[in-house]
C-alpha atoms as a PDB file:
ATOM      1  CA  UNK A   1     -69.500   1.168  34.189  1.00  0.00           C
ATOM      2  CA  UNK A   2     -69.498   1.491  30.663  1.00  0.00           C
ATOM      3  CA  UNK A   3     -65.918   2.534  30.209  1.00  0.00           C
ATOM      4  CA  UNK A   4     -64.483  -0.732  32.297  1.00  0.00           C
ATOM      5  CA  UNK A   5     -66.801  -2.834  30.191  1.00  0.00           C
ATOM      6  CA  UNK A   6     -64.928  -1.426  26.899  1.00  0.00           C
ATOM      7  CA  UNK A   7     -61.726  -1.879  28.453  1.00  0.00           C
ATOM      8  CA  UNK A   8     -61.573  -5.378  29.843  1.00  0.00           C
ATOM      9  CA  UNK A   9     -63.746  -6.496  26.133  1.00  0.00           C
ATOM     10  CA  UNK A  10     -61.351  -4.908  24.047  1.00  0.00           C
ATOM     11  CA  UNK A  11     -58.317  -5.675  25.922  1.00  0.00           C
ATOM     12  CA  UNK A  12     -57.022  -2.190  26.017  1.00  0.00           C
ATOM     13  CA  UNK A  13     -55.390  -3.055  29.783  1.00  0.00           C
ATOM     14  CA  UNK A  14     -52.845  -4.927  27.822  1.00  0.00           C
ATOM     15  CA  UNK A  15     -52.418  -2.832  25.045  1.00  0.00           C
ATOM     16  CA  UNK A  16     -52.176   0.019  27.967  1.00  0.00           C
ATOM     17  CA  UNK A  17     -49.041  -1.884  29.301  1.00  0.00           C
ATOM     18  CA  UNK A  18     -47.308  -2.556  26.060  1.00  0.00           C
ATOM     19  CA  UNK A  19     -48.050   1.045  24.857  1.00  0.00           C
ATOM     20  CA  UNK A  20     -50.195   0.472  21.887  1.00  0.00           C
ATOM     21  CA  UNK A  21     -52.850   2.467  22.366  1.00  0.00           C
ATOM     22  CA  UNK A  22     -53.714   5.949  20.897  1.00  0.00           C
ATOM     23  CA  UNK A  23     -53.029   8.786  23.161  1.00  0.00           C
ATOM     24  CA  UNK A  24     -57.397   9.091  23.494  1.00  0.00           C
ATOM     25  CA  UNK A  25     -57.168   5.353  24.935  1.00  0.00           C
ATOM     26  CA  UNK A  26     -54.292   6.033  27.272  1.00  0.00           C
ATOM     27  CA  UNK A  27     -56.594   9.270  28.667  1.00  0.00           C
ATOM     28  CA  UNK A  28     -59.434   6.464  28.853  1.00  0.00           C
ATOM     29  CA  UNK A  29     -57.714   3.860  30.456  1.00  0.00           C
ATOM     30  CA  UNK A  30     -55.804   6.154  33.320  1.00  0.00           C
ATOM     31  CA  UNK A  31     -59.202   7.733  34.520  1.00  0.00           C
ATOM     32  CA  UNK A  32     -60.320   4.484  34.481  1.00  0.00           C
ATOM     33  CA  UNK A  33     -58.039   3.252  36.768  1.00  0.00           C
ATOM     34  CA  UNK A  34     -57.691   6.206  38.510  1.00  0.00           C
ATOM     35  CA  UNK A  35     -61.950   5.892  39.655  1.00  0.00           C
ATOM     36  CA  UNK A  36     -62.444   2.248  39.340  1.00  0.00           C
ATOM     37  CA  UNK A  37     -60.485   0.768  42.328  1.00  0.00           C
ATOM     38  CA  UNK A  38     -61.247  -2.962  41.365  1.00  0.00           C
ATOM     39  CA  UNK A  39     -59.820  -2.187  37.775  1.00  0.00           C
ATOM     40  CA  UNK A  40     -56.772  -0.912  39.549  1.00  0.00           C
ATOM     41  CA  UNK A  41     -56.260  -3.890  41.012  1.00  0.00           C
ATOM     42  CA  UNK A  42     -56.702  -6.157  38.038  1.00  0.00           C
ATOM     43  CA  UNK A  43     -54.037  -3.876  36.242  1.00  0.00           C
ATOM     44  CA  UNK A  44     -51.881  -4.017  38.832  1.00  0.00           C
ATOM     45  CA  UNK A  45     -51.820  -7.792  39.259  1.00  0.00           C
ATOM     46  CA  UNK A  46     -51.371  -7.854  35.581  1.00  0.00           C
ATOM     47  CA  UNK A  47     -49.059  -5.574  35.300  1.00  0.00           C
ATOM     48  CA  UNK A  48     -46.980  -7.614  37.922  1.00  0.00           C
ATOM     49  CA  UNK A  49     -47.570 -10.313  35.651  1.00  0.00           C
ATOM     50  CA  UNK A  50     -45.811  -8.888  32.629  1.00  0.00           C
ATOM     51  CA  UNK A  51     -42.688  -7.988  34.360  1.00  0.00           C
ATOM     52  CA  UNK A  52     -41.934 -11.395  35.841  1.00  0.00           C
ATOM     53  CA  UNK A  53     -42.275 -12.820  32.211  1.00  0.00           C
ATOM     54  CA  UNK A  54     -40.164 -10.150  30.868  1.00  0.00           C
ATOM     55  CA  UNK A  55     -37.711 -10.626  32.916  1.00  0.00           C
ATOM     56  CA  UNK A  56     -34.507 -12.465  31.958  1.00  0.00           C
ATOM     57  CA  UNK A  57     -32.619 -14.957  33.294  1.00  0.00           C
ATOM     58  CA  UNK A  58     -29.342 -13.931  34.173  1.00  0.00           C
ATOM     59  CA  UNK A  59     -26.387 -16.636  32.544  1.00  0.00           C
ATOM     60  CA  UNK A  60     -22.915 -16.214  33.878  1.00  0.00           C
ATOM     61  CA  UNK A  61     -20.488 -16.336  30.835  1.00  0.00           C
ATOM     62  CA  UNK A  62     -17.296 -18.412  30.962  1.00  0.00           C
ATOM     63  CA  UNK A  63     -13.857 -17.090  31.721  1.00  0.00           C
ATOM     64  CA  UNK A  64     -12.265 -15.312  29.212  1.00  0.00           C
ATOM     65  CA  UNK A  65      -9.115 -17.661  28.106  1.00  0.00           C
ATOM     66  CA  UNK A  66      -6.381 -15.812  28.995  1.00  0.00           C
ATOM     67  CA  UNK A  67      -3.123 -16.954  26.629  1.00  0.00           C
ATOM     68  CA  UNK A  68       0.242 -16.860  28.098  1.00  0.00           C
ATOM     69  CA  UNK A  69       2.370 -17.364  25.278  1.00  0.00           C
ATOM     70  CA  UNK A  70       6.198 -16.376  25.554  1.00  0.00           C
ATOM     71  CA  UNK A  71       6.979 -13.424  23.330  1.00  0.00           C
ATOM     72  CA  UNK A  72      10.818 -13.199  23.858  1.00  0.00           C
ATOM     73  CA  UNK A  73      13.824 -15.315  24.043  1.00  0.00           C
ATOM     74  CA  UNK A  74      16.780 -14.053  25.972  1.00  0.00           C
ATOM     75  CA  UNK A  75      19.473 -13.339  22.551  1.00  0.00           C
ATOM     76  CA  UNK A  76      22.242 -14.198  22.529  1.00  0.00           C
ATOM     77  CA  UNK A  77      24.658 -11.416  21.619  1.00  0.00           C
ATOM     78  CA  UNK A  78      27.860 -12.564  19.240  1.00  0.00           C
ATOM     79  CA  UNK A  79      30.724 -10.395  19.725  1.00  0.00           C
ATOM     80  CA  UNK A  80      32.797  -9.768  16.223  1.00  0.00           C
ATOM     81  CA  UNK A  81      35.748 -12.391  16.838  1.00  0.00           C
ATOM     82  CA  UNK A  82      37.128 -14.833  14.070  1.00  0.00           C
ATOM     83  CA  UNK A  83      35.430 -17.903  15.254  1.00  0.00           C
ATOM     84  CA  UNK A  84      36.025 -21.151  13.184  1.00  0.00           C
ATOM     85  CA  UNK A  85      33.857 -22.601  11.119  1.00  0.00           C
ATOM     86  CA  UNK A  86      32.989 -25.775  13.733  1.00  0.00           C
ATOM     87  CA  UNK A  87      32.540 -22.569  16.141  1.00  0.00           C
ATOM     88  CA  UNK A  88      29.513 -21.284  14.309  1.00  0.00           C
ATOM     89  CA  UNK A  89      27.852 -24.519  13.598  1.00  0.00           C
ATOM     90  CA  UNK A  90      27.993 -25.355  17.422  1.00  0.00           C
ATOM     91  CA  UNK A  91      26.553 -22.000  17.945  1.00  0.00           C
ATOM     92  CA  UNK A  92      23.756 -22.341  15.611  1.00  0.00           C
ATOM     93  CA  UNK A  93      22.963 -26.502  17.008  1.00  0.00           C
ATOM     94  CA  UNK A  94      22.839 -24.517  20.559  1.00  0.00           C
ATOM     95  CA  UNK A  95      20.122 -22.188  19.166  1.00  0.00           C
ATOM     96  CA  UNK A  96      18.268 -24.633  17.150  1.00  0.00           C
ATOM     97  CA  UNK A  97      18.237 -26.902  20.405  1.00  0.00           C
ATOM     98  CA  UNK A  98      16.957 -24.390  22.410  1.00  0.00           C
ATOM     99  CA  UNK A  99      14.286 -22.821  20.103  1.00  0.00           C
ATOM    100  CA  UNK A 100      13.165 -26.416  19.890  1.00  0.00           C
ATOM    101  CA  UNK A 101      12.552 -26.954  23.485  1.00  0.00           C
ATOM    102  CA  UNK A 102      10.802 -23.825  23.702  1.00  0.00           C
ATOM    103  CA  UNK A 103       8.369 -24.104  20.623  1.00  0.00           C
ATOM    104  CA  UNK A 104       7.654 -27.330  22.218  1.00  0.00           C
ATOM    105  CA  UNK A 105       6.655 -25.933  25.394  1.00  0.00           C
ATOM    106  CA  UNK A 106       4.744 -23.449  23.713  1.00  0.00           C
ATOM    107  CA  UNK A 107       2.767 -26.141  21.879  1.00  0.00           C
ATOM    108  CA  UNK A 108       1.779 -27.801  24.571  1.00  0.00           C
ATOM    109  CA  UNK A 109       0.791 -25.199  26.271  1.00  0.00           C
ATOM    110  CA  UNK A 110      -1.689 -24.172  23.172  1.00  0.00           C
ATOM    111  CA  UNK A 111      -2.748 -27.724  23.040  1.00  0.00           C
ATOM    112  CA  UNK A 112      -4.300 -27.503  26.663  1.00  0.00           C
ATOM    113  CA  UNK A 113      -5.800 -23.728  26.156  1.00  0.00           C
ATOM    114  CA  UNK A 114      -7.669 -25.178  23.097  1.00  0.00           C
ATOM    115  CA  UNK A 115      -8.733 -28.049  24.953  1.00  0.00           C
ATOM    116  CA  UNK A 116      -9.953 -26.206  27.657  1.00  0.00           C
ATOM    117  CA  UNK A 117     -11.790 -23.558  24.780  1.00  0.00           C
ATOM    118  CA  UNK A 118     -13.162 -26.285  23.653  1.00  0.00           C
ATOM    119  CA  UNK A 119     -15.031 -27.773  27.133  1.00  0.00           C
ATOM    120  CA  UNK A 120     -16.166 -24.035  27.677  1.00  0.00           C
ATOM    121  CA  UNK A 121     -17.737 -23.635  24.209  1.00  0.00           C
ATOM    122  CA  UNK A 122     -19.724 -26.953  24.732  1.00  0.00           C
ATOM    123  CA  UNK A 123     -20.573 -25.364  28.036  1.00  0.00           C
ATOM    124  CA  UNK A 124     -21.764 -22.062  26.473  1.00  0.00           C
ATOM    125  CA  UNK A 125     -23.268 -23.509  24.067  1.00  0.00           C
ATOM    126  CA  UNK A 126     -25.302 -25.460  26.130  1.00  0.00           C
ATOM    127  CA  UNK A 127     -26.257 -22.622  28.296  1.00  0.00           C
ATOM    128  CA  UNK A 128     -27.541 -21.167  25.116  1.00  0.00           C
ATOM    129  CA  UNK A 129     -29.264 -23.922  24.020  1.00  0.00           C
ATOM    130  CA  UNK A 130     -31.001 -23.846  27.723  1.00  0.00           C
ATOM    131  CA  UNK A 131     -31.849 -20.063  27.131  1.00  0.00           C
ATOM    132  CA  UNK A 132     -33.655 -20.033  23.759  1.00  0.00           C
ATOM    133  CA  UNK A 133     -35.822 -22.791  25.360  1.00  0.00           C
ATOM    134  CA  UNK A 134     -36.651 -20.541  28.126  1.00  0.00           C
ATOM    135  CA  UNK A 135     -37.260 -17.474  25.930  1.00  0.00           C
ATOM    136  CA  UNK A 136     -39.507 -19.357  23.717  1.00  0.00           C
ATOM    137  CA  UNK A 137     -41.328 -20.738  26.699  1.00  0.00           C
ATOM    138  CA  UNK A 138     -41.671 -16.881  28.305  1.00  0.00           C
ATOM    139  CA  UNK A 139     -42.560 -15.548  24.981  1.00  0.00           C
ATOM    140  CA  UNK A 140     -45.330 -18.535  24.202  1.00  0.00           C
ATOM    141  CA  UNK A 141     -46.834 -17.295  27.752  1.00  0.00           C
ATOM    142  CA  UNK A 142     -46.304 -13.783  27.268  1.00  0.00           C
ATOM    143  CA  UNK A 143     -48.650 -14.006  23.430  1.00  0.00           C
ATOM    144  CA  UNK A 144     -51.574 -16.202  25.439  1.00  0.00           C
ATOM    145  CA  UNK A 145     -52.304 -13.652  28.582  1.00  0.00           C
ATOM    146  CA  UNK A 146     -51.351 -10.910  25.794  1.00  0.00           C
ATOM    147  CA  UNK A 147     -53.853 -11.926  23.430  1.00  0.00           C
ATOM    148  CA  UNK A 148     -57.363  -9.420  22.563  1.00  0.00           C
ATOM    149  CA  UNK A 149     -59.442 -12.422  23.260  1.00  0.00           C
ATOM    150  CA  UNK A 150     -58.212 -13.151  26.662  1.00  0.00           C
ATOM    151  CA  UNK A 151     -60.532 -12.048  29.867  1.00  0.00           C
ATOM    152  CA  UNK A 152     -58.114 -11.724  32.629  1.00  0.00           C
ATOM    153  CA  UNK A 153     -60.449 -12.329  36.270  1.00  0.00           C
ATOM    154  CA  UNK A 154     -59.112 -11.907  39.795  1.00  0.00           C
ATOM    155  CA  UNK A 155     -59.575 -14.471  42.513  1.00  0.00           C
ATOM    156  CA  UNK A 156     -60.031 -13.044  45.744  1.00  0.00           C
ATOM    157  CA  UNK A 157     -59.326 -15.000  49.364  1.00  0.00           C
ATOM    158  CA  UNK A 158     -62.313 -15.644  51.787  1.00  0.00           C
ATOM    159  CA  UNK A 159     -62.121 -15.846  55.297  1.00  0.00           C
ATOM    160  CA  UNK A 160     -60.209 -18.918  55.019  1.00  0.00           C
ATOM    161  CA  UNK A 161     -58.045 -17.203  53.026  1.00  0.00           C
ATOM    162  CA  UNK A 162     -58.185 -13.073  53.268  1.00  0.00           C
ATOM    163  CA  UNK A 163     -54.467 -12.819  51.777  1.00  0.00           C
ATOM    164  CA  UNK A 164     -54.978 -14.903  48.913  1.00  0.00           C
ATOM    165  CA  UNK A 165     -54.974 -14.032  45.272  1.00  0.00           C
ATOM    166  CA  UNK A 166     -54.982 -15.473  42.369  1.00  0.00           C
ATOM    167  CA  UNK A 167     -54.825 -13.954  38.773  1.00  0.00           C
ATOM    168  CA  UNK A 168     -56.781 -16.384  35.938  1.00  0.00           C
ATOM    169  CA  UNK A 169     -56.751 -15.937  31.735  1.00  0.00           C
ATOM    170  CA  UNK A 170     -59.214 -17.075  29.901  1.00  0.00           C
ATOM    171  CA  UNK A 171     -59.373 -17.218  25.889  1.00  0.00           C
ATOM    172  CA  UNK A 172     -62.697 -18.926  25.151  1.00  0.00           C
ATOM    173  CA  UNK A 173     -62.212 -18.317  21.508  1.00  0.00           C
ATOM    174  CA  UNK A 174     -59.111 -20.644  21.839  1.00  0.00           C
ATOM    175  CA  UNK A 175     -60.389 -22.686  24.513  1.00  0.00           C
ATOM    176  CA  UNK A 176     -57.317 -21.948  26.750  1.00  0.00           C
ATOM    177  CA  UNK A 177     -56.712 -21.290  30.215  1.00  0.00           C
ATOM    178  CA  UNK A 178     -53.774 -20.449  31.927  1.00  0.00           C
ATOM    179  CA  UNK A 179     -53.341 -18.781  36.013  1.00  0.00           C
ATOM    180  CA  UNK A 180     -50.608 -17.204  37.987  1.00  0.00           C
ATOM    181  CA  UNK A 181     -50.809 -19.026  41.431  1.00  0.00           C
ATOM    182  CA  UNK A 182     -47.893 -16.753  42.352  1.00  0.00           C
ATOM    183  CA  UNK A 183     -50.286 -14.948  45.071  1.00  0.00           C
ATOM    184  CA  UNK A 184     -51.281 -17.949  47.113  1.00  0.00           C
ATOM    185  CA  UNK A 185     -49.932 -19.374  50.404  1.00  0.00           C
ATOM    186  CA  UNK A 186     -47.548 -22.281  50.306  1.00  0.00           C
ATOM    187  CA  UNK A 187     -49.312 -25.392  51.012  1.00  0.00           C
ATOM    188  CA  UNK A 188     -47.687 -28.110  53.498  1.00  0.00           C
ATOM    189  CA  UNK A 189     -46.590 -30.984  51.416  1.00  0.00           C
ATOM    190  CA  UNK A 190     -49.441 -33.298  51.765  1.00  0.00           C
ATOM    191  CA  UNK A 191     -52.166 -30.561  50.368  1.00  0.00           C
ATOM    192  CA  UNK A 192     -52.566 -28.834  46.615  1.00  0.00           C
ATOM    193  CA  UNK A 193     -54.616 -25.912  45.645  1.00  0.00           C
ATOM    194  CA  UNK A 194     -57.437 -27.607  42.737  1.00  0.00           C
ATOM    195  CA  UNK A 195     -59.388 -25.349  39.714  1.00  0.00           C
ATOM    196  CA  UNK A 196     -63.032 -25.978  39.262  1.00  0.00           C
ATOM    197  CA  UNK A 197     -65.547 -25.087  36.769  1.00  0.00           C
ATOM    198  CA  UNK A 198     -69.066 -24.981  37.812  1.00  0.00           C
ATOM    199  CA  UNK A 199     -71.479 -26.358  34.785  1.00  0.00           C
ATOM    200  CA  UNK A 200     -75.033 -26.031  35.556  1.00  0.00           C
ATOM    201  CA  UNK A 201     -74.806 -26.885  39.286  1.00  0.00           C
ATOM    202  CA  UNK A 202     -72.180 -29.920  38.523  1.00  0.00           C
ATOM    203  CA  UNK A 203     -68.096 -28.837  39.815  1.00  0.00           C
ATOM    204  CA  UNK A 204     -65.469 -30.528  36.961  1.00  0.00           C
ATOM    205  CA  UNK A 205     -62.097 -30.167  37.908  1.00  0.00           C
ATOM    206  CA  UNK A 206     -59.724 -28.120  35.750  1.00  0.00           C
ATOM    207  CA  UNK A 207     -56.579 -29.215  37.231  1.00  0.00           C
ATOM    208  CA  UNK A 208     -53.936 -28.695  39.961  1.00  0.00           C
ATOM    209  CA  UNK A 209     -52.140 -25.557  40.830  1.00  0.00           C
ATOM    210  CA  UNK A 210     -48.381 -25.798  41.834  1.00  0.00           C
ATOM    211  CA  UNK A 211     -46.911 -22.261  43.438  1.00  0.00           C
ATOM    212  CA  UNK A 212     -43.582 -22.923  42.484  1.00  0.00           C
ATOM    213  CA  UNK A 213     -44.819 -22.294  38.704  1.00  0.00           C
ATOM    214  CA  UNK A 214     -45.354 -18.674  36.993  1.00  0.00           C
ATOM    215  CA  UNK A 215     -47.993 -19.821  34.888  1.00  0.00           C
ATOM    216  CA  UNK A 216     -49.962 -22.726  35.102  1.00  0.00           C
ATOM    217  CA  UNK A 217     -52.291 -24.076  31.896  1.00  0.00           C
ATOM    218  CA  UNK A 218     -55.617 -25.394  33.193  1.00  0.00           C
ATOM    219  CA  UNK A 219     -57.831 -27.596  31.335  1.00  0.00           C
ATOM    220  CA  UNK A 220     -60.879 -25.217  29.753  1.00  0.00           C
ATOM    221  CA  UNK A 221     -64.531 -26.215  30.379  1.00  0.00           C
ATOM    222  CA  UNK A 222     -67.080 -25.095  27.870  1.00  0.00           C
ATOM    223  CA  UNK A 223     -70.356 -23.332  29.704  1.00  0.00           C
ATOM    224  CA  UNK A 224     -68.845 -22.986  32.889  1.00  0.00           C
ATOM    225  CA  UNK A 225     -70.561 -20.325  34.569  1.00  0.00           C
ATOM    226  CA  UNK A 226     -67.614 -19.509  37.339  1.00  0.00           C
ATOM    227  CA  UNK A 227     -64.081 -20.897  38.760  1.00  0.00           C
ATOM    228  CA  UNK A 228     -63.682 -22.257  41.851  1.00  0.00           C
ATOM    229  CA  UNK A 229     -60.499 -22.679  43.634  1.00  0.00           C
ATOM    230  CA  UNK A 230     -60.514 -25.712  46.904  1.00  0.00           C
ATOM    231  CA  UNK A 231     -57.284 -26.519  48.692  1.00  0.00           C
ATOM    232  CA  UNK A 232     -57.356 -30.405  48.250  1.00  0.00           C
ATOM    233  CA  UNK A 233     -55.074 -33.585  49.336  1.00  0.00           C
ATOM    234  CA  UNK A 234     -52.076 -33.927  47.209  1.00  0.00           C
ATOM    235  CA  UNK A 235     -52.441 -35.010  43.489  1.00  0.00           C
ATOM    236  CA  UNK A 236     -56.193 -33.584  43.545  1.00  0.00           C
ATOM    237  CA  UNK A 237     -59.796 -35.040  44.590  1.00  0.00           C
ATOM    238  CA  UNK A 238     -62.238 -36.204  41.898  1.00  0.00           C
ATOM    239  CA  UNK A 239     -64.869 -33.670  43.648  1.00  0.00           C
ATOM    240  CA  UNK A 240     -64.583 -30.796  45.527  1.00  0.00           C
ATOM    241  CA  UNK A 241     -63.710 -30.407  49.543  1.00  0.00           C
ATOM    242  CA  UNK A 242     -66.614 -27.821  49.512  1.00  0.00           C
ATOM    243  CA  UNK A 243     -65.372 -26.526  53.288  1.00  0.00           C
ATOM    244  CA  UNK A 244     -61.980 -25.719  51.583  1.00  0.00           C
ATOM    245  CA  UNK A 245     -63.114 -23.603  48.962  1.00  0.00           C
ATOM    246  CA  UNK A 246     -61.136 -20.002  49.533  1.00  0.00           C
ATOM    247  CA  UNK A 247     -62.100 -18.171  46.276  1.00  0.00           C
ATOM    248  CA  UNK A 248     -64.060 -18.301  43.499  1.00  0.00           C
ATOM    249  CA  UNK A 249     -65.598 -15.882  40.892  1.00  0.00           C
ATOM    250  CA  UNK A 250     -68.649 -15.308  38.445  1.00  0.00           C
ATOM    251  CA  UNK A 251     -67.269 -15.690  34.577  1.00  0.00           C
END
């Protein structure tokens, strides 16, 4: 199919997702999908793709420091009588003593708020630190699988596997492979799911697969003429367990 051809070349199914195209390549592209089931299904796992790595990671800001700072002192009110002069002064030592106490208070009470600030900006700031990692991690991801010279392929289950599915991008301008394992089974501890290119005949590994990762980068072999995907003992096999080969596909 000529159309499917243009649109997995050019990469228009990306473009289609992050609305670039022209409104004659959107028409293209849905009647595509719409007839080509296979396509569909490509998009689709794509598609799913693009929304985990656009998602972000939710970060629970601190407390807001709430201030409790007395605004009033109880006044004392001075009734008009002819006090003597020691009268006063003892009056005014009273106040001064007691405005002393209580600025005192109040400055250690400031003291601890800006202490605690403090230990909550090095913990935001941390937590911010920790997030511009992860967005430039996402976003490094996000520009290889969204990249014109990336062939996305599907990996469908065998028998061994009917529910498997596994979603590979390949750039071989760049030489760069990366796969979402997201779709396969959990292995038991002792087992790992293994990449393999097959080069005229000979299977060289590309590299373990870990389901607890979004995206994992594979090692890319030149000339390989498909990828082959064996569940192996853990930490990988230096060849292939052909009876435990559940997918593959023709590059």
């Amino acid at each position: 199919m000529m159309e499917k051809k243009k649109i997995l070349e050019e990469g228009l199914l990306e473009r289609y997702i992050s609305g670039e195209l022209t409104d004659e390549l959107t028409q293209m592209v849905e009647e595509a999908l719409e007839q080509d089931k296979s396509l569909r299904e490509l998009f689709d796992a794509m598609e799913a793709d693009f929304e985990r790595l656009g998602l972000e990671q939710a970060i629970i800001p601190p407390p807001n420091v709430k201030n409790k700072l007395i605004n009033t002192i109880e006044s004392t009110q001075i009734q008009k009588t002819n006090w003597l002069p020691f009268s006063i002064a003892a009056g005014f030592a009273i106040l001064f003593g007691l405005s002393t106490v209580w600025l005192y208070v109040q400055w250690q009470k400031t003291q601890n708020n800006l202490i605690t600030l403090q230990e909550q900006t090095s913990d935001l700031q941390g937590q911010v630190e920790k997030l511009a990692s992860q967005f430039e991690l996402t976003y490094t991801r996000f520009e290889n699988i969204n990249n014109p010279d990336v062939v996305p392929l599907v990996l469908y289950g065998n028998e061994k596997a009917p529910n498997s599915k596994v979603v590979a991008y390949v750039n071989h301008k760049q030489q760069l492979v990366f796969v979402n394992p997201k779709g396969l089974p959990t292995l038991p501890k002792n087992k790992t799911y293994q990449m393999w290119s097959d080069v005229n005949g000979e299977m060289i590994s590309m590299g373990t697969l870990s389901t607890a990762e979004e995206l994992v980068p594979l090692k890319y072999i030149e000339n390989a003429e498909s990828l082959n995907l064996t569940i192996e003992p853990e930490g990988g096999s230096a060849h292939p367990t052909v009876e435990e080969l559940i997918s593959n596909v023709i590059l």
